[in-house]
PDB file of N, CA and C in Angstrom:
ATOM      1  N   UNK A   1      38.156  14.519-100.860  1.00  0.00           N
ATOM      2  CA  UNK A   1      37.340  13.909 -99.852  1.00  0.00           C
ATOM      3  C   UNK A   1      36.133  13.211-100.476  1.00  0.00           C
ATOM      4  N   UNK A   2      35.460  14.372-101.446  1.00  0.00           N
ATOM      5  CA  UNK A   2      34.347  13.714-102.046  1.00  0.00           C
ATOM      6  C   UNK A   2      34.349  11.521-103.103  1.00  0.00           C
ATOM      7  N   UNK A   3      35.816  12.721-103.656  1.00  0.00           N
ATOM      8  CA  UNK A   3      36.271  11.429-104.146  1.00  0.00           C
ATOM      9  C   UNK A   3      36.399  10.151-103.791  1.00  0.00           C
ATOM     10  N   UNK A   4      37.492  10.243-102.583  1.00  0.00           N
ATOM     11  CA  UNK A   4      37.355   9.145-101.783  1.00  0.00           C
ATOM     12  C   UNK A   4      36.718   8.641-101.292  1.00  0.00           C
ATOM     13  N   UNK A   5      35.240   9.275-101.137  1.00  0.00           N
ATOM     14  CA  UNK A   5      34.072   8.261-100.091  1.00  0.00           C
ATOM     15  C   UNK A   5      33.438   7.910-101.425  1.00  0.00           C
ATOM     16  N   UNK A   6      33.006   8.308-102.644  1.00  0.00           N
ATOM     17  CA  UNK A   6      32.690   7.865-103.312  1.00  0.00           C
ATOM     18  C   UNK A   6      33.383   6.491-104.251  1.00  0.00           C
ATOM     19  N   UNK A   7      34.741   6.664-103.610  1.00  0.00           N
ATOM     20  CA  UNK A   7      35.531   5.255-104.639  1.00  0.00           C
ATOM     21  C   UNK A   7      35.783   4.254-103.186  1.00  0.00           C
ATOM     22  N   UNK A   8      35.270   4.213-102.075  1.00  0.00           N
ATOM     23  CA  UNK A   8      35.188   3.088-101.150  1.00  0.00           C
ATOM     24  C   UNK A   8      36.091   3.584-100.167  1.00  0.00           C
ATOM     25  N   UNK A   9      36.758   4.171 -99.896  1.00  0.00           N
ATOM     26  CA  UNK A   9      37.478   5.316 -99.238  1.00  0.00           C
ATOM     27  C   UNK A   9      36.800   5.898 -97.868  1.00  0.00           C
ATOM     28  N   UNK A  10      37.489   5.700 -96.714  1.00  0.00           N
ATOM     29  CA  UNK A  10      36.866   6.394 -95.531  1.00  0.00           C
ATOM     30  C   UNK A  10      37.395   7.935 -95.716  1.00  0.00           C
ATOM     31  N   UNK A  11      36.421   8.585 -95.004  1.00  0.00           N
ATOM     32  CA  UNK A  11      36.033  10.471 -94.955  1.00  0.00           C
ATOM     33  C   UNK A  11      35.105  10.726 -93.908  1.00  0.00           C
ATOM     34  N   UNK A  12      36.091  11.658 -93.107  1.00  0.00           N
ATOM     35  CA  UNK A  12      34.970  11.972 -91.931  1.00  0.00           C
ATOM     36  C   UNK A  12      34.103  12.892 -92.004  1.00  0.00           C
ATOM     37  N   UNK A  13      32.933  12.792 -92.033  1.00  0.00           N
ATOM     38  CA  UNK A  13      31.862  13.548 -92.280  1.00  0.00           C
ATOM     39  C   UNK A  13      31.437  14.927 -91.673  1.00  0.00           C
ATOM     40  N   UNK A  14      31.775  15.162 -90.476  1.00  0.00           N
ATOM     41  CA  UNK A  14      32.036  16.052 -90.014  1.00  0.00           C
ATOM     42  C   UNK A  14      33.144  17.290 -89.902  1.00  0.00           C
ATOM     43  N   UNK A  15      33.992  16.559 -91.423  1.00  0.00           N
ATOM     44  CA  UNK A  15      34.758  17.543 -91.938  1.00  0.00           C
ATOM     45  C   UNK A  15      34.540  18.030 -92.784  1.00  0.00           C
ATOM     46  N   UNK A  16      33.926  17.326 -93.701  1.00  0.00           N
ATOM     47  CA  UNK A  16      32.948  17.415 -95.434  1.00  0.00           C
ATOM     48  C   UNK A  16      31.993  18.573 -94.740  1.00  0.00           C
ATOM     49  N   UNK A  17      31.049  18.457 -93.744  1.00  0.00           N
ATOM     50  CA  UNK A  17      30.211  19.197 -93.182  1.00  0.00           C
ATOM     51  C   UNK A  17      30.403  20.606 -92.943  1.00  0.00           C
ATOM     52  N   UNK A  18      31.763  20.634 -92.200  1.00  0.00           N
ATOM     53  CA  UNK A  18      32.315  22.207 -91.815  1.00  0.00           C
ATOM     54  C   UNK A  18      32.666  22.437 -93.811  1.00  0.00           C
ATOM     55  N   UNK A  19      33.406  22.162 -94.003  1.00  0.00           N
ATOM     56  CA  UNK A  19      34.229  22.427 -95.487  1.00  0.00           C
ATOM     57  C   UNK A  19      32.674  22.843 -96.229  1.00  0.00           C
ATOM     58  N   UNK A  20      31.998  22.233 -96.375  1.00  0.00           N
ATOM     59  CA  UNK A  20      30.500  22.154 -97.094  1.00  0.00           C
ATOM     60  C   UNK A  20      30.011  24.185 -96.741  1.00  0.00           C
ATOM     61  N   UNK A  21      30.251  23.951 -95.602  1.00  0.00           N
ATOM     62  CA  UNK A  21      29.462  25.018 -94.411  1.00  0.00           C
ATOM     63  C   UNK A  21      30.058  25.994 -95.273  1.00  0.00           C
ATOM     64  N   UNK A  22      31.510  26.325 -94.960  1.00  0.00           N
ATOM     65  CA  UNK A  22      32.311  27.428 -95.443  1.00  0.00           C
ATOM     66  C   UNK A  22      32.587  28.017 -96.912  1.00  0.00           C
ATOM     67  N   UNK A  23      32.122  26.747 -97.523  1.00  0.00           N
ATOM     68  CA  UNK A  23      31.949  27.305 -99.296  1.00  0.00           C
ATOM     69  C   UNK A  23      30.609  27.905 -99.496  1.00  0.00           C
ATOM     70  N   UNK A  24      29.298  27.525 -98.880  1.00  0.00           N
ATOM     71  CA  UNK A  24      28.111  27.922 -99.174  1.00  0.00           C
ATOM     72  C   UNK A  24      28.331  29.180 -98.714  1.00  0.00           C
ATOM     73  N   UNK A  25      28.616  29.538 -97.559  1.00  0.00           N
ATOM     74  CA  UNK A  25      28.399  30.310 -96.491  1.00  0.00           C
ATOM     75  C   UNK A  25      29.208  31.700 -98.086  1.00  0.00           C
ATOM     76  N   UNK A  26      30.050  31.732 -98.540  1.00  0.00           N
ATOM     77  CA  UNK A  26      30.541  32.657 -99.051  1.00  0.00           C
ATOM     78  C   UNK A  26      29.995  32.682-100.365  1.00  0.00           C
ATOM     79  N   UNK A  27      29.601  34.026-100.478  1.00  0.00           N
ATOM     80  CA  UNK A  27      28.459  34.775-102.024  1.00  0.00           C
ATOM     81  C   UNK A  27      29.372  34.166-102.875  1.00  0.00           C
ATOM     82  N   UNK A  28      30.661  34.187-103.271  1.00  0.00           N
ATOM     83  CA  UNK A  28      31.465  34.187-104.736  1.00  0.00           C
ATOM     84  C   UNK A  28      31.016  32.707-105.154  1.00  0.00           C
ATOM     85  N   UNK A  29      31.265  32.024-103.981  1.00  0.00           N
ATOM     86  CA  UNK A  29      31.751  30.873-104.277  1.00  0.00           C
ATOM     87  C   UNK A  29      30.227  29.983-104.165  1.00  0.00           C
ATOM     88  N   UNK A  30      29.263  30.041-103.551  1.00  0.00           N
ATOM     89  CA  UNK A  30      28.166  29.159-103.403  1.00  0.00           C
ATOM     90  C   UNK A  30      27.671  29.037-104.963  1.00  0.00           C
ATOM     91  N   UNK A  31      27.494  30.145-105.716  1.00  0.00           N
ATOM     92  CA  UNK A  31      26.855  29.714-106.968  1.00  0.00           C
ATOM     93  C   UNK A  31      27.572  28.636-107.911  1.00  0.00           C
ATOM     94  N   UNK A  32      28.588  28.395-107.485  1.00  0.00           N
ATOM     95  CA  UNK A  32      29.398  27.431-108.769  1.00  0.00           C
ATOM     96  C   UNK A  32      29.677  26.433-107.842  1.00  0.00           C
ATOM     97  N   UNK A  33      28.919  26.001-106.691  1.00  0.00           N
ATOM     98  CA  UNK A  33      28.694  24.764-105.837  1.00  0.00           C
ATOM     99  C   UNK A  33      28.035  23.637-106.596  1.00  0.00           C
ATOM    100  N   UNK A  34      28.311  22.220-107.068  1.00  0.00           N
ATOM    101  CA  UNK A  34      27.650  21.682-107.282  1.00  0.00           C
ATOM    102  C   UNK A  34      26.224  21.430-107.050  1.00  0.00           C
ATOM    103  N   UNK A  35      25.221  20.997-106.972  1.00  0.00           N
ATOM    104  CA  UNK A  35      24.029  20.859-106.608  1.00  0.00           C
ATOM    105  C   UNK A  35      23.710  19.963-105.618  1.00  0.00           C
ATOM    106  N   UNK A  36      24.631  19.062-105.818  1.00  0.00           N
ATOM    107  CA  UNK A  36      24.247  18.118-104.839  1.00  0.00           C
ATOM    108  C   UNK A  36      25.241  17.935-103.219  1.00  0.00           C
ATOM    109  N   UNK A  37      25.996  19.100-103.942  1.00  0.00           N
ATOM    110  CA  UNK A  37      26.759  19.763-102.246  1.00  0.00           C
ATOM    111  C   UNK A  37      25.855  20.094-101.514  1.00  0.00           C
ATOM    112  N   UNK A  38      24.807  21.067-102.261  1.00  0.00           N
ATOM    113  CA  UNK A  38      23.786  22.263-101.474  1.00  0.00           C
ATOM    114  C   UNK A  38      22.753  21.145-100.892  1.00  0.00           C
ATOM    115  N   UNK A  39      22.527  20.202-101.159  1.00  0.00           N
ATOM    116  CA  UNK A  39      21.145  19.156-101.337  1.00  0.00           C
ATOM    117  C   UNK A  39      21.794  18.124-100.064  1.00  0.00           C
ATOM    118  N   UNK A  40      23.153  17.640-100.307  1.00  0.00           N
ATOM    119  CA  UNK A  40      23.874  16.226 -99.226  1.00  0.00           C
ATOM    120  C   UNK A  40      24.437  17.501 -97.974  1.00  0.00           C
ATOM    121  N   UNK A  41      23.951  16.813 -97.127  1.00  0.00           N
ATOM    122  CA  UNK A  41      24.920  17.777 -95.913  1.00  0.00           C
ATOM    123  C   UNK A  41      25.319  17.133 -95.171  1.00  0.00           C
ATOM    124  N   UNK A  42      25.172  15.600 -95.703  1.00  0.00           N
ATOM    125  CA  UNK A  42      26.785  15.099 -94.939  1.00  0.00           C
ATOM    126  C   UNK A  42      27.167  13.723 -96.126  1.00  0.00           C
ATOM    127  N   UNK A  43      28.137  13.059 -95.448  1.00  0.00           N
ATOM    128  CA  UNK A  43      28.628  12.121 -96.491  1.00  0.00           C
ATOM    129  C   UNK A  43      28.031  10.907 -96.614  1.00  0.00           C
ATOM    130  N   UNK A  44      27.265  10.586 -95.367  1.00  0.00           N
ATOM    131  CA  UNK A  44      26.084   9.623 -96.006  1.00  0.00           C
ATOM    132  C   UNK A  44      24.687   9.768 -96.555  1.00  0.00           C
ATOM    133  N   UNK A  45      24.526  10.937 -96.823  1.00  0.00           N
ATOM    134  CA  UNK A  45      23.566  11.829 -97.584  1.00  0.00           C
ATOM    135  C   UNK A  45      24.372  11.830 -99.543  1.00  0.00           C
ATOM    136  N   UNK A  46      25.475  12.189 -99.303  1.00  0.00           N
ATOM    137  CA  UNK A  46      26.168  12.116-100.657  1.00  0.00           C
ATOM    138  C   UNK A  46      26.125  10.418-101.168  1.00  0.00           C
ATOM    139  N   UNK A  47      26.435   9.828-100.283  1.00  0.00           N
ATOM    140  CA  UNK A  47      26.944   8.238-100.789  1.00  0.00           C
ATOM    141  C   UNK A  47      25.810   7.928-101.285  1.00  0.00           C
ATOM    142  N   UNK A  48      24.161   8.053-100.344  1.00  0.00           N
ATOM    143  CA  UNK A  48      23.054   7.409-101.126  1.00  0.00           C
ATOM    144  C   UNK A  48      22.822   8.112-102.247  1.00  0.00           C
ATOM    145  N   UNK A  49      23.365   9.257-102.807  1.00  0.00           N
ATOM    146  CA  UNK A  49      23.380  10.056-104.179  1.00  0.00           C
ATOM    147  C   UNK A  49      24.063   9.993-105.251  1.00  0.00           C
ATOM    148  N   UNK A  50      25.416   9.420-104.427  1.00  0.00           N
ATOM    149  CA  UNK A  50      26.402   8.444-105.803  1.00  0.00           C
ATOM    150  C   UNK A  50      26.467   7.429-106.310  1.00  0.00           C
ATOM    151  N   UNK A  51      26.279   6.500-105.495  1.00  0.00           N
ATOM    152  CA  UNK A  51      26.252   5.179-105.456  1.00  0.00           C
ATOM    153  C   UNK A  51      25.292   4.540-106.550  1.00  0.00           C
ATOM    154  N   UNK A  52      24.109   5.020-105.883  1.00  0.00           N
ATOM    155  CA  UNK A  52      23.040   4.273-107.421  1.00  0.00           C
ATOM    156  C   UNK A  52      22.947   5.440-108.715  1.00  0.00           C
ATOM    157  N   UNK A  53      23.778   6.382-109.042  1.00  0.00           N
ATOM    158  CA  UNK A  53      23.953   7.153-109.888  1.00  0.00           C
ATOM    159  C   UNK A  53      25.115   6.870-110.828  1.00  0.00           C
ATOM    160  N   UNK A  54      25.954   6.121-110.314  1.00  0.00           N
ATOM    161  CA  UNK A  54      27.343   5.815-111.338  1.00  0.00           C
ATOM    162  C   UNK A  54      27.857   4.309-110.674  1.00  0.00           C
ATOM    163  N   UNK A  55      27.376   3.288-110.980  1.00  0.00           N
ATOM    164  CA  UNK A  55      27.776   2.452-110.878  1.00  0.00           C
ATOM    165  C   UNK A  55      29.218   1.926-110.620  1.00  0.00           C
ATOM    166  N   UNK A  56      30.515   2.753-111.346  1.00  0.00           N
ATOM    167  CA  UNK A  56      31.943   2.505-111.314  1.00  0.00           C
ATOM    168  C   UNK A  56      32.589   3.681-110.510  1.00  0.00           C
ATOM    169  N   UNK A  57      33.552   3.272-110.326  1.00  0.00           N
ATOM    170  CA  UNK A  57      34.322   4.612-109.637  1.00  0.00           C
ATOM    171  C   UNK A  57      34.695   5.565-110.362  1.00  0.00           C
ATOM    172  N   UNK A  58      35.028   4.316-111.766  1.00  0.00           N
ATOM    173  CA  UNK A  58      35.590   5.727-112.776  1.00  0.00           C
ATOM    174  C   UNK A  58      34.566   6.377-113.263  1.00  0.00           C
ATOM    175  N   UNK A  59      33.380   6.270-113.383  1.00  0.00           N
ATOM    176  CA  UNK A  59      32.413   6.767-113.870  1.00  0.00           C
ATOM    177  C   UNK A  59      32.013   8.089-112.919  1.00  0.00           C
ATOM    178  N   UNK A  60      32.492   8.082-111.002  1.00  0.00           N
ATOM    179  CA  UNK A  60      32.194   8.823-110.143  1.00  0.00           C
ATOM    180  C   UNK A  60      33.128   9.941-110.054  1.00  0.00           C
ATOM    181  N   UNK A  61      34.115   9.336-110.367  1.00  0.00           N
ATOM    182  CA  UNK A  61      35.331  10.267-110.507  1.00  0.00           C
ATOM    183  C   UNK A  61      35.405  11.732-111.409  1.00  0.00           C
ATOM    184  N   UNK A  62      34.981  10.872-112.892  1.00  0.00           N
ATOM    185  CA  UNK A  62      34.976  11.519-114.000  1.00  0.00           C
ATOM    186  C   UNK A  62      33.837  12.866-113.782  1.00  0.00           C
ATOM    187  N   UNK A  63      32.535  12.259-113.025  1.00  0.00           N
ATOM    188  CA  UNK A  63      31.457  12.873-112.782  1.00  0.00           C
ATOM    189  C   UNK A  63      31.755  14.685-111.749  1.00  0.00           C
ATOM    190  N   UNK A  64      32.568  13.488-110.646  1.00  0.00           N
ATOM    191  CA  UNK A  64      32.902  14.905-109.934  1.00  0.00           C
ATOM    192  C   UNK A  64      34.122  15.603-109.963  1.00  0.00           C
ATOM    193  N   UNK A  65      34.811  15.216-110.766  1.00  0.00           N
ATOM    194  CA  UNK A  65      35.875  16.345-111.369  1.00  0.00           C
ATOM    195  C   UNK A  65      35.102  17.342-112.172  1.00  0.00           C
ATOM    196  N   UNK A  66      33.730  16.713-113.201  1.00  0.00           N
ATOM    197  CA  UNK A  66      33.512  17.742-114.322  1.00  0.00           C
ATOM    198  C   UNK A  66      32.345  18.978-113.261  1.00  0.00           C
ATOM    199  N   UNK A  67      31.867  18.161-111.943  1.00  0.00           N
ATOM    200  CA  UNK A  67      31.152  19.154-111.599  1.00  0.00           C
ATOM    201  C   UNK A  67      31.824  20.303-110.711  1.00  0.00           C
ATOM    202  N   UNK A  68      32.916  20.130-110.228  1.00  0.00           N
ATOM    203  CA  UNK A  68      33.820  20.954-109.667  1.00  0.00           C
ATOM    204  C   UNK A  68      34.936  21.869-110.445  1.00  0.00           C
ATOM    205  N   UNK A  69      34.999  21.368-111.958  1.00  0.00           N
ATOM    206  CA  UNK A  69      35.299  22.479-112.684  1.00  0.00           C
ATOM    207  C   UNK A  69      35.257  23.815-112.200  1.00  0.00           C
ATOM    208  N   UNK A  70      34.003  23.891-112.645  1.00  0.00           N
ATOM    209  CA  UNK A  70      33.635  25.613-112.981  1.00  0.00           C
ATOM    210  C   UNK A  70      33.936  26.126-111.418  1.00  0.00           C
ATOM    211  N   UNK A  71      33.907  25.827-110.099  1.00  0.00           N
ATOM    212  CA  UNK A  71      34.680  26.207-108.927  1.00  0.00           C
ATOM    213  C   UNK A  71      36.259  26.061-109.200  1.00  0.00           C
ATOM    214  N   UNK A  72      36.677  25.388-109.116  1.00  0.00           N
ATOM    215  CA  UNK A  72      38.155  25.356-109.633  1.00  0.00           C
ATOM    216  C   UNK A  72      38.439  26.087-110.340  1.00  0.00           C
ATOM    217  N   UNK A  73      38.145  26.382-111.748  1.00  0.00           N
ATOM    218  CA  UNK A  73      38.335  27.364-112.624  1.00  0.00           C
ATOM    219  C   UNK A  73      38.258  28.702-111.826  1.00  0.00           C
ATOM    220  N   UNK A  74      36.984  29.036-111.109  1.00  0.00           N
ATOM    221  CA  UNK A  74      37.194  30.669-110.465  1.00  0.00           C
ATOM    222  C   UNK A  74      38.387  30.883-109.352  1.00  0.00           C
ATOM    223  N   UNK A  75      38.546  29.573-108.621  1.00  0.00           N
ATOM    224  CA  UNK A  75      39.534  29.885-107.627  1.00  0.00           C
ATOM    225  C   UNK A  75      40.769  30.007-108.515  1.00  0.00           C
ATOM    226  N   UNK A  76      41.232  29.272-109.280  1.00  0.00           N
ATOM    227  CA  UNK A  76      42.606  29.279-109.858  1.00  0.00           C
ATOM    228  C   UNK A  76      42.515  30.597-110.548  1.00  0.00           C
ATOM    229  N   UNK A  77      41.980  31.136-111.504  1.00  0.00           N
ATOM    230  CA  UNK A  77      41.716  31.877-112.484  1.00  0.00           C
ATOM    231  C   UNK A  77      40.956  33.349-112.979  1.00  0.00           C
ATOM    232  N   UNK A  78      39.892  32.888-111.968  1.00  0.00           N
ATOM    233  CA  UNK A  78      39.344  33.844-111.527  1.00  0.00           C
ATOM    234  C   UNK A  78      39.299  35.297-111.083  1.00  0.00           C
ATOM    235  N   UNK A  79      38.719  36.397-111.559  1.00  0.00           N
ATOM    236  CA  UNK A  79      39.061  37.618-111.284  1.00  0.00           C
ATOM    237  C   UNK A  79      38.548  38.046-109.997  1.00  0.00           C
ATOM    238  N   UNK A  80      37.465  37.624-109.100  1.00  0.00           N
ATOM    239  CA  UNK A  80      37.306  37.956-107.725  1.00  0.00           C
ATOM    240  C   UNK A  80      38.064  37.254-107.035  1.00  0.00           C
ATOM    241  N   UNK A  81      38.078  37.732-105.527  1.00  0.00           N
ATOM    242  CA  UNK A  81      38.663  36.995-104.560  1.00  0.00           C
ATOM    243  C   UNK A  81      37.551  36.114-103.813  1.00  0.00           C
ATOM    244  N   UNK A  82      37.904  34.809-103.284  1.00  0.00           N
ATOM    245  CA  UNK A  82      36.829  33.828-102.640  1.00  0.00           C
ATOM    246  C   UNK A  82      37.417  34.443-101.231  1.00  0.00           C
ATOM    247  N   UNK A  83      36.576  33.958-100.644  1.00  0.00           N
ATOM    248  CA  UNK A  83      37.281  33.910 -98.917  1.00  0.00           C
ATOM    249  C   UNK A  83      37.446  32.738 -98.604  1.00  0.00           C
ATOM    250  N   UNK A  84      38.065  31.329 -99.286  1.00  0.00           N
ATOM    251  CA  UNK A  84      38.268  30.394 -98.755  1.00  0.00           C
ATOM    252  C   UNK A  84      39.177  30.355-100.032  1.00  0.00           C
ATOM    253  N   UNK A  85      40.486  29.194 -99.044  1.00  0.00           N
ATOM    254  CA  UNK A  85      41.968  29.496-100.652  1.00  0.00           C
ATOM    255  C   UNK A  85      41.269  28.102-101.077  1.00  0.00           C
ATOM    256  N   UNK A  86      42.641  27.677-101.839  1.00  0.00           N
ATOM    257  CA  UNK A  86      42.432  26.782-102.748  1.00  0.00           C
ATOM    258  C   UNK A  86      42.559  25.232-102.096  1.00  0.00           C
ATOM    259  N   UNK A  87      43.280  25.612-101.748  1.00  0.00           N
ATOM    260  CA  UNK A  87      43.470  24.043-100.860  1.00  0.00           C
ATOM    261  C   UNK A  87      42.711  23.446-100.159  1.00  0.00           C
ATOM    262  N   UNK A  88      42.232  24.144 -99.477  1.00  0.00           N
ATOM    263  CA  UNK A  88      40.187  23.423 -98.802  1.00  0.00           C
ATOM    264  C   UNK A  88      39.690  23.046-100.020  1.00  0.00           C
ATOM    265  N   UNK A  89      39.427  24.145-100.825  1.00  0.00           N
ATOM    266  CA  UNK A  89      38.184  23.250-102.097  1.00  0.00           C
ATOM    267  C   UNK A  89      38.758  22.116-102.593  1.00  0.00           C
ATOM    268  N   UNK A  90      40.360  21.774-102.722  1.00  0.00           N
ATOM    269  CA  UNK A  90      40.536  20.953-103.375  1.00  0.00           C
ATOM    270  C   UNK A  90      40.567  19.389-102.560  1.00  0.00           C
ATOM    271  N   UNK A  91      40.358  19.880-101.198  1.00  0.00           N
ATOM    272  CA  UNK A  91      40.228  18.520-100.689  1.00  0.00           C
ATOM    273  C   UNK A  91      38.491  18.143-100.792  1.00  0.00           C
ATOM    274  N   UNK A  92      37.965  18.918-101.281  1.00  0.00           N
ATOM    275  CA  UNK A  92      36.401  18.403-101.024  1.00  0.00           C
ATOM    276  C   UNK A  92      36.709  17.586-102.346  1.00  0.00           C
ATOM    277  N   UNK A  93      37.461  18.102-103.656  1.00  0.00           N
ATOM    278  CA  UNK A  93      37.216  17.022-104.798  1.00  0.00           C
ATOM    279  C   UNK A  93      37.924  15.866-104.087  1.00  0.00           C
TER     280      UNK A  93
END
């Protein structure tokens, strides 16, 4: 989702919003939230944060794959359990 509004891509914001809601909302998972999840709370809050920050898409791309790592890594890999599966987080990348 993130992806796509950042590479010119429509995303409804009020889905980013709930999805946003439900990762913070849970202890495991809020600390390995990007920063600027916790900071944008909706997607035109994110866009004025990407946009003049990475000029290219590939440059936005690259950016928010590496910051969603370390979440990805605990859901896939990870020895606790999240309360949200994998497939929500992976639509926020």
């Amino acid at each position: 989702m993130l992806v796509t509004h950042a590479t010119g891509g429509s995303a409804e914001s009020s889905e980013y919003e709930a999805l946003r809601q439900e990762l913070l909302s849970d202890p495991q998972v809020a600390p390995l939230m990007p920063l600027f999840v916790r900071t944008n709370r909706n997607l035109s809050s994110f866009w004025g944060f990407i946009q003049p920050k990475f000029p290219t898409y590939a440059e936005r791309r690259t950016y928010l794959s590496q910051e969603f790592t370390p979440l990805l890594d605990f859901l896939e890999f990870g020895t606790g359990s999240a309360s949200i599966n994998q497939q929500s987080t992976t639509k926020a990348v």
